[in-house]
PDB file of N, CA and C in Angstrom:
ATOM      1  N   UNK A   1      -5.361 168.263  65.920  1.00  0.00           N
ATOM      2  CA  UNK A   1      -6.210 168.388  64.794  1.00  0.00           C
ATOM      3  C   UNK A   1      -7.237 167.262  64.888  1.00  0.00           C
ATOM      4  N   UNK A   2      -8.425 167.788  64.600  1.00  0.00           N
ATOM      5  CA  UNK A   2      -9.297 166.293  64.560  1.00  0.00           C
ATOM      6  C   UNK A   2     -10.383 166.583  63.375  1.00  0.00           C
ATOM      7  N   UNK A   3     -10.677 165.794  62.940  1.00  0.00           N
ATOM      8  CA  UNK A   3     -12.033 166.013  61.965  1.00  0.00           C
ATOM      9  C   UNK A   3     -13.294 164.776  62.495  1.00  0.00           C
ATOM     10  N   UNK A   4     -14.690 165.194  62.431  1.00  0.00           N
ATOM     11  CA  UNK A   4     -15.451 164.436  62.803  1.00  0.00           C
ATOM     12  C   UNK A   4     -16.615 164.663  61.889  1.00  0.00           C
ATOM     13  N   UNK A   5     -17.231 163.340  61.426  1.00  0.00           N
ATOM     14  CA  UNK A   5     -18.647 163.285  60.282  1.00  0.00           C
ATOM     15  C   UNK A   5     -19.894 162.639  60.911  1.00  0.00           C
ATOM     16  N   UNK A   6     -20.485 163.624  61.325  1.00  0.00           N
ATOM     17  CA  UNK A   6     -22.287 163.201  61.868  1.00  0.00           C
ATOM     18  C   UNK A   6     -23.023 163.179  60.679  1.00  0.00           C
ATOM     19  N   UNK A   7     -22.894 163.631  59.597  1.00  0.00           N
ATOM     20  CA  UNK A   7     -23.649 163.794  58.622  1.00  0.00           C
ATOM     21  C   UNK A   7     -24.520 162.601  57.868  1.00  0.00           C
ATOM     22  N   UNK A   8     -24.191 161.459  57.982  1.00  0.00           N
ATOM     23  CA  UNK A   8     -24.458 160.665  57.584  1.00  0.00           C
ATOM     24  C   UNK A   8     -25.527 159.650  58.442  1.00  0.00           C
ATOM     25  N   UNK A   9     -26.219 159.110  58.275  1.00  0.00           N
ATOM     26  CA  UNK A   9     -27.590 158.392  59.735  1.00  0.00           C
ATOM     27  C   UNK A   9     -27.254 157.086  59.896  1.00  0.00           C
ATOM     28  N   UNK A  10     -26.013 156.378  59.038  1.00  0.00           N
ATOM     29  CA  UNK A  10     -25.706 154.923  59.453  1.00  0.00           C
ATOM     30  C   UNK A  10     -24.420 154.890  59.850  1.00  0.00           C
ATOM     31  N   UNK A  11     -23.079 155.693  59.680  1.00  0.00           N
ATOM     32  CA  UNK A  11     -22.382 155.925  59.694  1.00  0.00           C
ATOM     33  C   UNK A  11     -21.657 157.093  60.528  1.00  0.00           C
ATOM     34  N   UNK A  12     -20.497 156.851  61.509  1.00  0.00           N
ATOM     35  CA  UNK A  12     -19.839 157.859  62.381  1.00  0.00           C
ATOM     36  C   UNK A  12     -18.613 157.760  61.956  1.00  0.00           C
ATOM     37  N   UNK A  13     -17.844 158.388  61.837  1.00  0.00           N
ATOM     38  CA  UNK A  13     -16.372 158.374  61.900  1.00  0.00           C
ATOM     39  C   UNK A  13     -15.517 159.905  62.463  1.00  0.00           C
ATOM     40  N   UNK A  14     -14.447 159.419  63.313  1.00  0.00           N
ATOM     41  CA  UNK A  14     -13.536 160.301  64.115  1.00  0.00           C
ATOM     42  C   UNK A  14     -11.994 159.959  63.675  1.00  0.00           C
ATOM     43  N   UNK A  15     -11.443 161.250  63.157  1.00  0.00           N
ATOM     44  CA  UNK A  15      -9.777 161.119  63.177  1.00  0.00           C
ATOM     45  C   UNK A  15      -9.199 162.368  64.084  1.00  0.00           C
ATOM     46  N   UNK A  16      -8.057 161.685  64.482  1.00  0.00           N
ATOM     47  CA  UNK A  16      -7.963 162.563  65.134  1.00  0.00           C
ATOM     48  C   UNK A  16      -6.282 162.696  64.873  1.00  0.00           C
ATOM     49  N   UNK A  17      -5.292 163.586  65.223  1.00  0.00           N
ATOM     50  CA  UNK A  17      -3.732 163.676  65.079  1.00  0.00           C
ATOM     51  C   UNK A  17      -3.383 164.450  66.306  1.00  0.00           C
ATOM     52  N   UNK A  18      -2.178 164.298  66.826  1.00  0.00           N
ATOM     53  CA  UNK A  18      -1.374 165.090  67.420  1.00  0.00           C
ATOM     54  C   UNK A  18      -0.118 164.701  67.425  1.00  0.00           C
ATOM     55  N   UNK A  19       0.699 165.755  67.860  1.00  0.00           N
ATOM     56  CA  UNK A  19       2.655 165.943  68.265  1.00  0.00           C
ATOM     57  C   UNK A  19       2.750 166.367  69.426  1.00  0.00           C
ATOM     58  N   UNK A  20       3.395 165.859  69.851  1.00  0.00           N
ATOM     59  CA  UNK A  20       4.024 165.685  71.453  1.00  0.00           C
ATOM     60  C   UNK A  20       5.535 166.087  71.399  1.00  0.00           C
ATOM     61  N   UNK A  21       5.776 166.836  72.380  1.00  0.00           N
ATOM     62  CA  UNK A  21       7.197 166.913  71.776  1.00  0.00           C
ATOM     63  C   UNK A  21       7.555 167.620  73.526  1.00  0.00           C
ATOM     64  N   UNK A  22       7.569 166.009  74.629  1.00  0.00           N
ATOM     65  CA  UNK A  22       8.330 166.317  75.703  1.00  0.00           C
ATOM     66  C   UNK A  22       9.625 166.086  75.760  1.00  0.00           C
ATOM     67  N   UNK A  23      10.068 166.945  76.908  1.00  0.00           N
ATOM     68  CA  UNK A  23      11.787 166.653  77.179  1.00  0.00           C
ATOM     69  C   UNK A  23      11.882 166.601  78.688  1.00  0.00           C
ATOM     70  N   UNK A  24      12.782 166.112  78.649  1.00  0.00           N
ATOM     71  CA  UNK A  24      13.370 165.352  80.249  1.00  0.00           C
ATOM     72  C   UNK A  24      14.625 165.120  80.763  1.00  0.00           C
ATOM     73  N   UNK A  25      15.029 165.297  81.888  1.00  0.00           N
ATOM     74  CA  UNK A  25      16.277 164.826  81.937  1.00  0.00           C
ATOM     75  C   UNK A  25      16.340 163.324  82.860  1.00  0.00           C
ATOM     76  N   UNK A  26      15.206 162.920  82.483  1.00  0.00           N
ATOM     77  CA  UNK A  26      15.319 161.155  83.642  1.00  0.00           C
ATOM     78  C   UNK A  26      13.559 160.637  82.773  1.00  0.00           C
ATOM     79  N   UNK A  27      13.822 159.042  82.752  1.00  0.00           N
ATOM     80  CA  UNK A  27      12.874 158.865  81.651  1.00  0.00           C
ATOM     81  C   UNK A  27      12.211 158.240  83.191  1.00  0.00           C
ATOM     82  N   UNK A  28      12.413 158.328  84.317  1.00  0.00           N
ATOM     83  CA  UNK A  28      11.119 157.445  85.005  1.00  0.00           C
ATOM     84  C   UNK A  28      11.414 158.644  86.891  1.00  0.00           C
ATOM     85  N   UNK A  29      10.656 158.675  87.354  1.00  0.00           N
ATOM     86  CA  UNK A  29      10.599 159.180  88.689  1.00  0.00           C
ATOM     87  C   UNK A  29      12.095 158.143  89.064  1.00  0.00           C
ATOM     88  N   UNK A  30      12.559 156.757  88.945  1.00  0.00           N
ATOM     89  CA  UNK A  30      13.397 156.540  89.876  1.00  0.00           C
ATOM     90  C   UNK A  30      14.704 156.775  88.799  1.00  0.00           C
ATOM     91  N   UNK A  31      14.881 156.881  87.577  1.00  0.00           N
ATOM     92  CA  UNK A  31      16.324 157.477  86.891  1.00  0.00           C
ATOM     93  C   UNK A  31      16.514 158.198  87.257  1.00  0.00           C
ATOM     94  N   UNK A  32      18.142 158.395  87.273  1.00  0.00           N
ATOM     95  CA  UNK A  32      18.918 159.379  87.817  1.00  0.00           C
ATOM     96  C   UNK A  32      19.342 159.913  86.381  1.00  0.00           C
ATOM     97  N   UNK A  33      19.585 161.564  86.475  1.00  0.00           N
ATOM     98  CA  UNK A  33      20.578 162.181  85.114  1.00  0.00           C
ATOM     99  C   UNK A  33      21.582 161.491  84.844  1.00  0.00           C
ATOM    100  N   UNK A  34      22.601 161.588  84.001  1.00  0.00           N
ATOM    101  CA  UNK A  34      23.517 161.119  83.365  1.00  0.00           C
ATOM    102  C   UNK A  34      24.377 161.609  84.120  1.00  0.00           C
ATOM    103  N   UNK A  35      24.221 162.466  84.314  1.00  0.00           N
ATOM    104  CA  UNK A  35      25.795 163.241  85.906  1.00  0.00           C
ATOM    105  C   UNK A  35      24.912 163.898  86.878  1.00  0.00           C
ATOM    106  N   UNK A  36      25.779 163.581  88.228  1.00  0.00           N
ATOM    107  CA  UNK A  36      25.283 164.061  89.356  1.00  0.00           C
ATOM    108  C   UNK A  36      25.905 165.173  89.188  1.00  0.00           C
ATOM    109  N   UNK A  37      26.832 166.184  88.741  1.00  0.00           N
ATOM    110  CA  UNK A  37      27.778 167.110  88.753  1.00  0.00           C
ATOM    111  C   UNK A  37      27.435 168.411  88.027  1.00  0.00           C
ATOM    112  N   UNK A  38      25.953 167.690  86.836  1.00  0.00           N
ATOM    113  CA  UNK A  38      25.889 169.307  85.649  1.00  0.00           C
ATOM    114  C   UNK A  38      25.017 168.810  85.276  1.00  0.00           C
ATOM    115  N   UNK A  39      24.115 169.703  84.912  1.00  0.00           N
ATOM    116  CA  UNK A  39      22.675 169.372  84.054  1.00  0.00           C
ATOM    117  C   UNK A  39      22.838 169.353  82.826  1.00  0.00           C
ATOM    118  N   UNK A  40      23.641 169.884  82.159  1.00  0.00           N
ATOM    119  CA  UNK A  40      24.386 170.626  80.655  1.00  0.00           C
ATOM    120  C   UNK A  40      24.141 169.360  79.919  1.00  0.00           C
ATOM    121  N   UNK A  41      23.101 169.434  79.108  1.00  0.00           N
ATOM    122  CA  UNK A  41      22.827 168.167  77.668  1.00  0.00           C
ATOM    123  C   UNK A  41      22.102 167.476  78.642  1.00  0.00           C
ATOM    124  N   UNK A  42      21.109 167.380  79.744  1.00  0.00           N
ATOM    125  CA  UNK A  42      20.690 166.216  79.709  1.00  0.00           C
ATOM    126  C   UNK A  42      19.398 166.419  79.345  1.00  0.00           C
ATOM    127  N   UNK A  43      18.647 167.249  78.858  1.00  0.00           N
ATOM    128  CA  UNK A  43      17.341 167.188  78.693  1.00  0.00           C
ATOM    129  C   UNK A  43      17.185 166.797  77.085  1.00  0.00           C
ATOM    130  N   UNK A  44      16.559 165.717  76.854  1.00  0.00           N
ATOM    131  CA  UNK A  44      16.236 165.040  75.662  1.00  0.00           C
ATOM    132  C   UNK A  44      14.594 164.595  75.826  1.00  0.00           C
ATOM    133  N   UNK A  45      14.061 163.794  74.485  1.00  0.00           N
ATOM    134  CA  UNK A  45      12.750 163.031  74.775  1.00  0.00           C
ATOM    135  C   UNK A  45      13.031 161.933  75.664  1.00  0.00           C
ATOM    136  N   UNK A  46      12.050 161.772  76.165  1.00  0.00           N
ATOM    137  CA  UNK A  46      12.022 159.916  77.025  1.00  0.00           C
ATOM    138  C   UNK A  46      12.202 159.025  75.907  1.00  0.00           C
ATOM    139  N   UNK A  47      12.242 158.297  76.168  1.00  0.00           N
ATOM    140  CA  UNK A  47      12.328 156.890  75.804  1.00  0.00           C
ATOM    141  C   UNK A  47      10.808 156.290  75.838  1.00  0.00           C
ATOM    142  N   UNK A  48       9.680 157.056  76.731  1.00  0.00           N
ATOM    143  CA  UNK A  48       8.108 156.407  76.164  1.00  0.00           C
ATOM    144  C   UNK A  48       7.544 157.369  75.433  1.00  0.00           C
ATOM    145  N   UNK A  49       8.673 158.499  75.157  1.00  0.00           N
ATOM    146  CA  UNK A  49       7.192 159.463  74.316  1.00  0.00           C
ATOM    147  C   UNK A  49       7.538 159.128  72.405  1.00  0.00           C
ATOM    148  N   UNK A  50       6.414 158.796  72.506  1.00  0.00           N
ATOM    149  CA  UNK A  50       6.240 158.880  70.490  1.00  0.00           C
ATOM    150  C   UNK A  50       6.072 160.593  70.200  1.00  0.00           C
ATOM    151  N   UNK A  51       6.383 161.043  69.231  1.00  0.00           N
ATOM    152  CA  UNK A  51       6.323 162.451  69.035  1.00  0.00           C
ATOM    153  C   UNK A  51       4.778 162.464  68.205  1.00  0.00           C
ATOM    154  N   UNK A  52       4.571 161.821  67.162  1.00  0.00           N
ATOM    155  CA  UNK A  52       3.336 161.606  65.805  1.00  0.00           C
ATOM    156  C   UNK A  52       2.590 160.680  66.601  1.00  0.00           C
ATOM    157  N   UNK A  53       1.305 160.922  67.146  1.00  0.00           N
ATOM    158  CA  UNK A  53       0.278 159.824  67.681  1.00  0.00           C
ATOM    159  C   UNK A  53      -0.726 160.206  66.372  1.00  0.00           C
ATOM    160  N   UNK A  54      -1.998 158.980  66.140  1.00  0.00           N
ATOM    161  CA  UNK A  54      -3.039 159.447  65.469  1.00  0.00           C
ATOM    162  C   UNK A  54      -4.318 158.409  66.176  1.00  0.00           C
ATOM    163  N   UNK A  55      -5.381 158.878  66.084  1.00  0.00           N
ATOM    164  CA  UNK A  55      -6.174 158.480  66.406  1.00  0.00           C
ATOM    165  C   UNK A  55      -7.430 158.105  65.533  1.00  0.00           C
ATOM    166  N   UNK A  56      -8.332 156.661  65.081  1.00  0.00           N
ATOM    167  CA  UNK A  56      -9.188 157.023  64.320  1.00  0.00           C
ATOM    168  C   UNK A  56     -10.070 155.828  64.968  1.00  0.00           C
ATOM    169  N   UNK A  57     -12.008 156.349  64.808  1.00  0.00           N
ATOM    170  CA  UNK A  57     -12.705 155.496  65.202  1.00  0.00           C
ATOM    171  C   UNK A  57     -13.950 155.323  64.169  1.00  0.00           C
ATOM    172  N   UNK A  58     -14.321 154.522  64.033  1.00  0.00           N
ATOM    173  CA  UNK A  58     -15.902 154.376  63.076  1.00  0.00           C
ATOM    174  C   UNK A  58     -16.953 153.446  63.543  1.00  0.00           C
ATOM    175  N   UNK A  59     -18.150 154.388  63.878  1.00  0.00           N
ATOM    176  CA  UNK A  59     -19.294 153.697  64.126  1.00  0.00           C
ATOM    177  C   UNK A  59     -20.078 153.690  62.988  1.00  0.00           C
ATOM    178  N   UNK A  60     -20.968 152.272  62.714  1.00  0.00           N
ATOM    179  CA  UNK A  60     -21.455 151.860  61.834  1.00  0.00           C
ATOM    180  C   UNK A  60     -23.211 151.353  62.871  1.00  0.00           C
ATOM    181  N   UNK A  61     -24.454 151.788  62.535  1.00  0.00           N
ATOM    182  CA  UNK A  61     -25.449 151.689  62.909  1.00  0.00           C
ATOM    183  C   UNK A  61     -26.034 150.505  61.976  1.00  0.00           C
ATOM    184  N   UNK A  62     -26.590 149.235  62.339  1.00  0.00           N
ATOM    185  CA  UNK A  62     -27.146 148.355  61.702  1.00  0.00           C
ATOM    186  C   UNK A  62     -28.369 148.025  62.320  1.00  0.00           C
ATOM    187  N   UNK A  63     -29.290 147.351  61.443  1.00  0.00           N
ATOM    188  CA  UNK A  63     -30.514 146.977  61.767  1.00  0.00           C
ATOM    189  C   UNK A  63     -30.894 146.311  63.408  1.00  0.00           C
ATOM    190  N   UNK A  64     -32.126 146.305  63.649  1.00  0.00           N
ATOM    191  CA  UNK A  64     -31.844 145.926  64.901  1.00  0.00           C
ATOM    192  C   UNK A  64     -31.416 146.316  66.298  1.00  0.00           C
ATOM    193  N   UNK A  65     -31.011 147.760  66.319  1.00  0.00           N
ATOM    194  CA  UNK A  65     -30.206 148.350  67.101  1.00  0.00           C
ATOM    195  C   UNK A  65     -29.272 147.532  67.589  1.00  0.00           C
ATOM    196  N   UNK A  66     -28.399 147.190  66.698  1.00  0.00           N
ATOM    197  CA  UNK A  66     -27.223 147.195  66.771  1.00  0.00           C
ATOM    198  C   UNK A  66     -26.275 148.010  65.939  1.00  0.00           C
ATOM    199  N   UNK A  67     -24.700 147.868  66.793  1.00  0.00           N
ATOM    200  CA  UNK A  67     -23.723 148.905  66.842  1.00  0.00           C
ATOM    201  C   UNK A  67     -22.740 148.158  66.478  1.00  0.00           C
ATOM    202  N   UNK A  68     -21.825 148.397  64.921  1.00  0.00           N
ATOM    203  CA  UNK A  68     -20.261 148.069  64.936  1.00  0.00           C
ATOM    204  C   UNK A  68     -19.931 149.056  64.818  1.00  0.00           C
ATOM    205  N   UNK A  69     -18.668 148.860  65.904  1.00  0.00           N
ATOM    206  CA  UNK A  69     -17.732 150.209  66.490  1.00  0.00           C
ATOM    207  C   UNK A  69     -16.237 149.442  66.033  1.00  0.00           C
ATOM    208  N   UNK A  70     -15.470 150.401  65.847  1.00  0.00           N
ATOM    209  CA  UNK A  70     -13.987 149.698  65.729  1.00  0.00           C
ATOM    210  C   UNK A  70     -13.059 151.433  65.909  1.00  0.00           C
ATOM    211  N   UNK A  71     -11.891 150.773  66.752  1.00  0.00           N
ATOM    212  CA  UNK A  71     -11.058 152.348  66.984  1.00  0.00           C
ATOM    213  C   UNK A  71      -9.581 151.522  66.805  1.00  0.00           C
ATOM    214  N   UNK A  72      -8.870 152.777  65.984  1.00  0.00           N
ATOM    215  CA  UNK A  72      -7.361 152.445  65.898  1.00  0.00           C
ATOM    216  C   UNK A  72      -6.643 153.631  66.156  1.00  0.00           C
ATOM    217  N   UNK A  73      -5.403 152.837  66.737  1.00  0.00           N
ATOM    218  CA  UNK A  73      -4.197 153.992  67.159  1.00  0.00           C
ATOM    219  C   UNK A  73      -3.127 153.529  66.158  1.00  0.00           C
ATOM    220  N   UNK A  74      -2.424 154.586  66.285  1.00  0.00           N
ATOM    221  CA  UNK A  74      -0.837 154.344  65.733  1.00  0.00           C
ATOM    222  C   UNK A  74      -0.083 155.707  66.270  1.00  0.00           C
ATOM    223  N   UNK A  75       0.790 155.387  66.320  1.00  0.00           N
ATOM    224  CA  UNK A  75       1.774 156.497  66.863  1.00  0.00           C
ATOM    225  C   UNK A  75       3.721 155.863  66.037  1.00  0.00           C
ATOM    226  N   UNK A  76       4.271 156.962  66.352  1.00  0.00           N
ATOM    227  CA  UNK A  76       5.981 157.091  65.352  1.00  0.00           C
ATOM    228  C   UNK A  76       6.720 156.107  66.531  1.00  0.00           C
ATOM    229  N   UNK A  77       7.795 156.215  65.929  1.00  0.00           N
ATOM    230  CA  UNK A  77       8.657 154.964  67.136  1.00  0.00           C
ATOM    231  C   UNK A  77       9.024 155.738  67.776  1.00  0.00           C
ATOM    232  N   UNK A  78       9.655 155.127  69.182  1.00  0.00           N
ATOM    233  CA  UNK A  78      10.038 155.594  70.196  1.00  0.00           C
ATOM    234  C   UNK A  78      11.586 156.242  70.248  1.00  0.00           C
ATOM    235  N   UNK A  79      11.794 157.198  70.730  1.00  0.00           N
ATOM    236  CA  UNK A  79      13.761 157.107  70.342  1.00  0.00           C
ATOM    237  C   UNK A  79      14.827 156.562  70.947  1.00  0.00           C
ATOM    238  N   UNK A  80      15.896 156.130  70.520  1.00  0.00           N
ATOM    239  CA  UNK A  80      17.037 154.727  70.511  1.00  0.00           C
ATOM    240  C   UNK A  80      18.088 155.684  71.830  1.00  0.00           C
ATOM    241  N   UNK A  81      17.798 155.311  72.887  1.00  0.00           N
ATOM    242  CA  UNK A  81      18.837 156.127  73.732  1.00  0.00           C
ATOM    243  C   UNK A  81      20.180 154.483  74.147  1.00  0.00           C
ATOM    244  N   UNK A  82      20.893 155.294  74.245  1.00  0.00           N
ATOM    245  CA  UNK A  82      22.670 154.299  74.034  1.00  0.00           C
ATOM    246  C   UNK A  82      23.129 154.841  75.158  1.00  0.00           C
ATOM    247  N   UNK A  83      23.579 153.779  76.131  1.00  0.00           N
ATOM    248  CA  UNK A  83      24.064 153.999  77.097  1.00  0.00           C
ATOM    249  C   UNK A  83      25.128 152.988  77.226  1.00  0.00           C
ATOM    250  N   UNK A  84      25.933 153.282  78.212  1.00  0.00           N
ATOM    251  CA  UNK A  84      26.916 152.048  78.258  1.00  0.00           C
ATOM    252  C   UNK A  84      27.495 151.219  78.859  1.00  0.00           C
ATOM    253  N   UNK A  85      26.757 151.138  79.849  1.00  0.00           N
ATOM    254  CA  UNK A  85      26.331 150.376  81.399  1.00  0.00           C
ATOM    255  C   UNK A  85      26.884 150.246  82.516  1.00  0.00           C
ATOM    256  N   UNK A  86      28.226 151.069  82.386  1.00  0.00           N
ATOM    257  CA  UNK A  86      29.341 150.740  83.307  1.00  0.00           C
ATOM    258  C   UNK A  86      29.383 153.119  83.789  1.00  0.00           C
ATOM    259  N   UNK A  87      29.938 153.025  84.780  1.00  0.00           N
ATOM    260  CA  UNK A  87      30.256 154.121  85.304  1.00  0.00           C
ATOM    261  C   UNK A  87      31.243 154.975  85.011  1.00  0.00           C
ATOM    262  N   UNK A  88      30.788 155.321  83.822  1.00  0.00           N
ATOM    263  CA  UNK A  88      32.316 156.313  83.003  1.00  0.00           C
ATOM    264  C   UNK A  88      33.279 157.323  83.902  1.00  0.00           C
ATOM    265  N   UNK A  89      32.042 157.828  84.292  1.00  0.00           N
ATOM    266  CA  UNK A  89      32.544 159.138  84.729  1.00  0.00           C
ATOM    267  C   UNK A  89      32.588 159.132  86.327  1.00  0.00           C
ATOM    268  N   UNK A  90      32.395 158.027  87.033  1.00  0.00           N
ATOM    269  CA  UNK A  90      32.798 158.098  88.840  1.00  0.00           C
ATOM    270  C   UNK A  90      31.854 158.638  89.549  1.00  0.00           C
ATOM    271  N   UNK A  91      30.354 158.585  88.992  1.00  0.00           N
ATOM    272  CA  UNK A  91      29.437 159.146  89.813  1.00  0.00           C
ATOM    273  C   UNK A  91      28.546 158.530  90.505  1.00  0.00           C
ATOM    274  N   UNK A  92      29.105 156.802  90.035  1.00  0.00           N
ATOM    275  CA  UNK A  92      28.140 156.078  91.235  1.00  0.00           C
ATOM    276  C   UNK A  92      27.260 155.619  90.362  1.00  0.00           C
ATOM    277  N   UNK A  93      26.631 156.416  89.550  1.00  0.00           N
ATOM    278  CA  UNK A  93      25.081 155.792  88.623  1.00  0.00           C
ATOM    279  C   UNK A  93      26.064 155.554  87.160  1.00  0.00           C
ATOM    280  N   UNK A  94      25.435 154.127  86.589  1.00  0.00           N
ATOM    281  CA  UNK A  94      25.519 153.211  85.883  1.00  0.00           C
ATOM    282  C   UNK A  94      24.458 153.732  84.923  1.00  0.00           C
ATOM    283  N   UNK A  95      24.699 154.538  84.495  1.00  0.00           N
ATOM    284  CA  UNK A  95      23.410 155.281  83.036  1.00  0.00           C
ATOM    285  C   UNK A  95      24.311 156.170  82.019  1.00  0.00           C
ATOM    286  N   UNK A  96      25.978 155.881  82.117  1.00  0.00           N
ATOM    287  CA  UNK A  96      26.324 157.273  81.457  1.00  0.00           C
ATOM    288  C   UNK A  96      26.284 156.731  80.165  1.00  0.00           C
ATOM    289  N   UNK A  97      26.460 158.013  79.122  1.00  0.00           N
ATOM    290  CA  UNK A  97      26.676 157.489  77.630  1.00  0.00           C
ATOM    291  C   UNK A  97      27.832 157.934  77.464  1.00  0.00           C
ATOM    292  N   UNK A  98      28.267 157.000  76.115  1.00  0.00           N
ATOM    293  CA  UNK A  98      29.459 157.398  75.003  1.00  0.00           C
ATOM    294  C   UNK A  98      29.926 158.743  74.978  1.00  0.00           C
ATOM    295  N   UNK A  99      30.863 159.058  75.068  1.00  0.00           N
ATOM    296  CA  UNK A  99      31.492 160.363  74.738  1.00  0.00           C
ATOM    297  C   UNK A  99      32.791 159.895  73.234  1.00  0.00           C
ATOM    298  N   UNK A 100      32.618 161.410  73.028  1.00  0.00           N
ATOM    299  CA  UNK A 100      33.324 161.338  71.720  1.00  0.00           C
ATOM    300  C   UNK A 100      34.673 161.933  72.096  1.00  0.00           C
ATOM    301  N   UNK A 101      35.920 161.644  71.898  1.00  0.00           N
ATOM    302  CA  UNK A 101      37.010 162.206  72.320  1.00  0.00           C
ATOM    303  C   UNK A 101      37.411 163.246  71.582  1.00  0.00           C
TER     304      UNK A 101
END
């Protein structure tokens, strides 16, 4: 979604929004899945994707030809992945999580 205002002869302003909503089963080219044995549950978000980004910028035209510009981001937090550092399950990689008995 974006909205943008030219209308005005001293004044610019840009907003902009989006949702992201990737899934993965390894948060970097060198992670390994959670089991070498089954894919079953491993596709979740990364750990760098924000889902809510927004975007906003405003140009301001002043005498002189000069330009104040200013741009801001914000985006949602990142999500809390729990792992438990040791090799639960005998597969060699040190990434498994908690299981519930």
């Amino acid at each position: 979604m974006r909205f943008e205002q030219n209308s005005l002869k001293r004044v610019q302003l840009f907003l902009g929004y989006f949702r992201s909503s990737v899934r993965s089963n390894a948060d970097t080219p060198s992670t390994e899945p959670q089991s070498a044995y089954s894919d079953s549950g491993e596709y979740a978000r990364p750990s760098w994707q924000a889902t809510h980004n927004s975007l906003g910028a405003v140009t301001v035209h002043l005498p002189e030809q000069l330009l104040l510009s200013s741009i801001f981001g914000a985006s949602s937090g990142q999500p809390f992945n729990l792992l438990t550092g040791s090799d639960n399950n005998g597969d060699g990689v040190f990434n498994t999580a908690p299981s519930t008995p």
